[in-house]
N, C-alpha and C. Protein backbone atom coordinates (compact mmCIF):
# COMPACT_ATOMS: atom_id res chain seq x y z
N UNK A 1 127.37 119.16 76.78
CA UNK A 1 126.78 118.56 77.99
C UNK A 1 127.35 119.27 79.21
N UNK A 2 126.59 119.62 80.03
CA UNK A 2 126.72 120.26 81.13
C UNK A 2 126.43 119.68 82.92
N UNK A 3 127.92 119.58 83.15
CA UNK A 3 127.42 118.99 84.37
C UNK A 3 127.61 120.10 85.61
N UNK A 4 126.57 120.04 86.58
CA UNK A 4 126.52 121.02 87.75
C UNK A 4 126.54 120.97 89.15
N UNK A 5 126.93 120.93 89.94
CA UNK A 5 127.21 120.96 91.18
C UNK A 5 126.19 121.70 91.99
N UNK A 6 125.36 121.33 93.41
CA UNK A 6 124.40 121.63 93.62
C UNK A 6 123.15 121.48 93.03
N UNK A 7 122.04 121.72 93.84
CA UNK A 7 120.74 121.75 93.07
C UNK A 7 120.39 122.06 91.86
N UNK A 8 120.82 123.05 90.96
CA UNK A 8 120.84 123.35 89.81
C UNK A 8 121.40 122.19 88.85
N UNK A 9 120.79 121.62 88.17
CA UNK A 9 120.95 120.63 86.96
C UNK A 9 121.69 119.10 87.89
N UNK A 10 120.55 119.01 89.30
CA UNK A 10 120.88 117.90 89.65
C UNK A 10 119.99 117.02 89.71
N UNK A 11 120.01 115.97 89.39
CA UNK A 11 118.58 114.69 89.94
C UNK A 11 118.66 114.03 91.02
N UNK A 12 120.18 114.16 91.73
CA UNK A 12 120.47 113.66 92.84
C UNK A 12 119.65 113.87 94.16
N UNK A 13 118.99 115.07 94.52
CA UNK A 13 117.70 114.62 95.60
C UNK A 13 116.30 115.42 94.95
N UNK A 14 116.11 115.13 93.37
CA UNK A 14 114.99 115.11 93.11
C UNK A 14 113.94 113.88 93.05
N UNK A 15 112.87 114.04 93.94
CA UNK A 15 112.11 112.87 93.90
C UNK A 15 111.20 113.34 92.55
N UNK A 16 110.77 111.88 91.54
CA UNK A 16 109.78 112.48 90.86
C UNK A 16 108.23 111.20 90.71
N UNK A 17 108.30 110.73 91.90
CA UNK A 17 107.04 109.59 92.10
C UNK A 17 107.31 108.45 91.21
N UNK A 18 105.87 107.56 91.59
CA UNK A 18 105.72 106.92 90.55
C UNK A 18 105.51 106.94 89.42
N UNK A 19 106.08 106.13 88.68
CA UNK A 19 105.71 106.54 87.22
C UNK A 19 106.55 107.17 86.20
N UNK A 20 107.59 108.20 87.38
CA UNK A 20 108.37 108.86 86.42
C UNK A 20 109.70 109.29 87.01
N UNK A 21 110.80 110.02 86.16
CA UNK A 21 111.74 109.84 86.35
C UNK A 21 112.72 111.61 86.52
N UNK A 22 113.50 111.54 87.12
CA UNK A 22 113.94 112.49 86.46
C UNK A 22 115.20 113.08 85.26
N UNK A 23 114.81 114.03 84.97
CA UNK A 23 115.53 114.52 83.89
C UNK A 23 116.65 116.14 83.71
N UNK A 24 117.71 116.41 83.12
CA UNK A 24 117.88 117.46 83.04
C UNK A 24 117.44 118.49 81.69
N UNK A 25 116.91 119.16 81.86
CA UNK A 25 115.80 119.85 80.64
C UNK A 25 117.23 120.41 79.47
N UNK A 26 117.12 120.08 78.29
CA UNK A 26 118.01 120.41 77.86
C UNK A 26 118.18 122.09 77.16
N UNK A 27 117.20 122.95 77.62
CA UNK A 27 116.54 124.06 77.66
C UNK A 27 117.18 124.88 78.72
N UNK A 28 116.35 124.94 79.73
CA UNK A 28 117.33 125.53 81.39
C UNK A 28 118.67 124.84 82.29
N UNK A 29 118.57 123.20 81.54
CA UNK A 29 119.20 123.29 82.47
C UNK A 29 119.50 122.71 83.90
N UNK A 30 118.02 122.67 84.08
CA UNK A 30 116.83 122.42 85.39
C UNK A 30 116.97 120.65 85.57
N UNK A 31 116.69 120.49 86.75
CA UNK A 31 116.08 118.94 86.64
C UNK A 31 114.48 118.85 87.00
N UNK A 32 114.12 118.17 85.99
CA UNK A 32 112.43 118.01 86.19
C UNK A 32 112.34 116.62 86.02
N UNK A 33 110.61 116.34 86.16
CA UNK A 33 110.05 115.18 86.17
C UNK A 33 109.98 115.02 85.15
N UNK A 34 109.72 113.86 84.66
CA UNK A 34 109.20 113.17 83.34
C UNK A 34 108.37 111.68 83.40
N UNK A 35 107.62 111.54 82.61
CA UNK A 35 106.43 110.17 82.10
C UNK A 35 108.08 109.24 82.13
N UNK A 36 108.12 108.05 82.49
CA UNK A 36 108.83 107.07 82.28
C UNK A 36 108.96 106.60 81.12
N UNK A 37 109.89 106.19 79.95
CA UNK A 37 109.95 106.28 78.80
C UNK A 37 109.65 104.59 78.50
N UNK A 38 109.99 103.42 79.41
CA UNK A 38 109.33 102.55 79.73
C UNK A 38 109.84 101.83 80.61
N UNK A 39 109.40 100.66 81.13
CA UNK A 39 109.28 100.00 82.27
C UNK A 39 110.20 98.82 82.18
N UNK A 40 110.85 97.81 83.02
CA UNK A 40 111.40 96.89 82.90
C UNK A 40 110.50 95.88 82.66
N UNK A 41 110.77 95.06 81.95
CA UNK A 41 110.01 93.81 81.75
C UNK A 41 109.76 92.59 82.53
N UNK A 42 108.46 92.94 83.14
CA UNK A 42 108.16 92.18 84.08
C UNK A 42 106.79 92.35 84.40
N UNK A 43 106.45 90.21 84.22
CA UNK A 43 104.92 89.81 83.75
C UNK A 43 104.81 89.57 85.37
N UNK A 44 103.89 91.20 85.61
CA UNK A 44 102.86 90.70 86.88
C UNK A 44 101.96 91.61 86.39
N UNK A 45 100.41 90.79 86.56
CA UNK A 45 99.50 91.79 85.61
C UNK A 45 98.72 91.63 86.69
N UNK A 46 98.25 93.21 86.80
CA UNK A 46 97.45 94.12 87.20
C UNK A 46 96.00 94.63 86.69
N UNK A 47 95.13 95.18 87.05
CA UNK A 47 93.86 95.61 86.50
C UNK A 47 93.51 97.06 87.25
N UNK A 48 93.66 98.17 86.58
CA UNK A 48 93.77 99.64 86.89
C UNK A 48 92.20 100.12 86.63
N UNK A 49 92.27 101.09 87.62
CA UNK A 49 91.04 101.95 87.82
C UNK A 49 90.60 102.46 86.39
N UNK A 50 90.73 102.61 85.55
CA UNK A 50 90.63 103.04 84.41
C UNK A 50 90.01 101.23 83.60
N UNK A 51 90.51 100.49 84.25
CA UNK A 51 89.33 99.58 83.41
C UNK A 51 90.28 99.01 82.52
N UNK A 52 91.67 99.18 82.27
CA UNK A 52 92.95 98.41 81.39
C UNK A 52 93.42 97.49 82.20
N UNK A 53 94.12 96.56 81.35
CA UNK A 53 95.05 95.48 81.92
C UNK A 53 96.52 95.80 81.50
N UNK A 54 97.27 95.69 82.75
CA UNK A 54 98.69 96.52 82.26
C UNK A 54 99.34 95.09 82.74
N UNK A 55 100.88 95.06 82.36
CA UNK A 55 101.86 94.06 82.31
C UNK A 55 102.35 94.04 84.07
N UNK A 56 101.80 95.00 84.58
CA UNK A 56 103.08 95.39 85.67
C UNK A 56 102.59 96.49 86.21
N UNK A 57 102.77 97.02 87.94
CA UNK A 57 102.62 97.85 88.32
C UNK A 57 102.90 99.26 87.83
N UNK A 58 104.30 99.14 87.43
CA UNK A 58 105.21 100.03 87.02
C UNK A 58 104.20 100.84 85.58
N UNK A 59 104.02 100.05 84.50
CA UNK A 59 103.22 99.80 83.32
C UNK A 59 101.79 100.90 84.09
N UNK A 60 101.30 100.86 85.48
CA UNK A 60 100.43 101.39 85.17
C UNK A 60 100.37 102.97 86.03
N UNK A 61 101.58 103.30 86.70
CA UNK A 61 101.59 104.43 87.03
C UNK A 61 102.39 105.20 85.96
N UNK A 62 102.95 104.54 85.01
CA UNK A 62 103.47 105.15 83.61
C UNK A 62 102.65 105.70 83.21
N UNK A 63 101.29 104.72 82.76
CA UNK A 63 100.58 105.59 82.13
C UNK A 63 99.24 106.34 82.58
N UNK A 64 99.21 106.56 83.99
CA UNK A 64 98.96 107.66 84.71
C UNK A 64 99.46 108.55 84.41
N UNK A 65 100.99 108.87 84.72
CA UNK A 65 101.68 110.05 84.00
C UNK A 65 101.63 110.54 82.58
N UNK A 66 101.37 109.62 81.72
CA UNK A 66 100.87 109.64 80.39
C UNK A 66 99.71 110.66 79.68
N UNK A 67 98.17 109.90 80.64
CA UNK A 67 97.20 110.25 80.54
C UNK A 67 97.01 111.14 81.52
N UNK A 68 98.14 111.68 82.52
CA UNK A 68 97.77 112.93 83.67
C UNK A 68 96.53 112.92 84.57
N UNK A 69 96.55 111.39 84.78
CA UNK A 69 95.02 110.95 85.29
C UNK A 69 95.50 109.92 86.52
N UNK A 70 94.72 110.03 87.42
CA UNK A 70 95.06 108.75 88.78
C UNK A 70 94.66 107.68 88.65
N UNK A 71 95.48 106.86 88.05
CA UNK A 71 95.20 105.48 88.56
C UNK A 71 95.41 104.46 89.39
N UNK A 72 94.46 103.94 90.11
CA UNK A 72 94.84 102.96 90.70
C UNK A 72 94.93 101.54 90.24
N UNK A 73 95.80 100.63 91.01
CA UNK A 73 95.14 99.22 91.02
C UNK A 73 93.94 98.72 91.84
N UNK A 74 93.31 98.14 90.57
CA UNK A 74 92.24 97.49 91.53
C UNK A 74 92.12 95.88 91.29
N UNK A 75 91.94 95.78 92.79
CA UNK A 75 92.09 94.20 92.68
C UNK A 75 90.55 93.49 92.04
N UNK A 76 90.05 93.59 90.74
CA UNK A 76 89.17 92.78 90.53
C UNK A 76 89.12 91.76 88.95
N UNK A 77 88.84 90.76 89.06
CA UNK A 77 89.33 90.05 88.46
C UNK A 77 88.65 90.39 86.52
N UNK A 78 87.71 90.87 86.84
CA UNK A 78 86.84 91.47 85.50
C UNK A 78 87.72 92.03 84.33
N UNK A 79 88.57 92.52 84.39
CA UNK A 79 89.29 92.44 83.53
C UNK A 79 90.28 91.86 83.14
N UNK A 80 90.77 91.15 83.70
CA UNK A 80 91.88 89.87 82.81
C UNK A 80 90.91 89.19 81.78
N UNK A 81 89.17 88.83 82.21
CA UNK A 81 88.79 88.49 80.89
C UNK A 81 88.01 88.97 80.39
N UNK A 82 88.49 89.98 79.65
CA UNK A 82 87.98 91.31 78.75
C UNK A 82 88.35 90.97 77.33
């Protein structure tokens, strides 16, 4: 395990959005982004542009990063009863 000083193999002012996190690549070295591996547990449910019902905000920019696709929330009630 390799720890580094400066930008190189730091996460300390890497932003990596919603959804995801960062990581040090165990390859370069590098710090990169990554899909969130999962979310804290917490029941506030949402209804995403994609037409799913997710647990949680968090739950649905995860799997944006997932599917490499934009989702939003949308506020309509049509899918909670799906």
């Amino acid at each position: 395990f390799l720890i580094q000083d400066g930008p190189l193999g730091s996460c300390e002012n890497k932003y990596c959005g919603l959804g995801r996190h960062c990581i040090i690549s165990r390859e370069t070295g590098q710090a990169e982004c990554a899909c969130m591996d999962l979310c804290k547990r917490h029941y506030k449910p949402v209804c995403g542009s994609d037409g799913e019902f997710y647990e949680n905000h968090c739950e649905v920019h995860r799997a944006a990063c997932l599917k490499k696709q934009k989702i939003t929330i949308v506020h309509n009630e049509d899918c909670f009863f799906k």
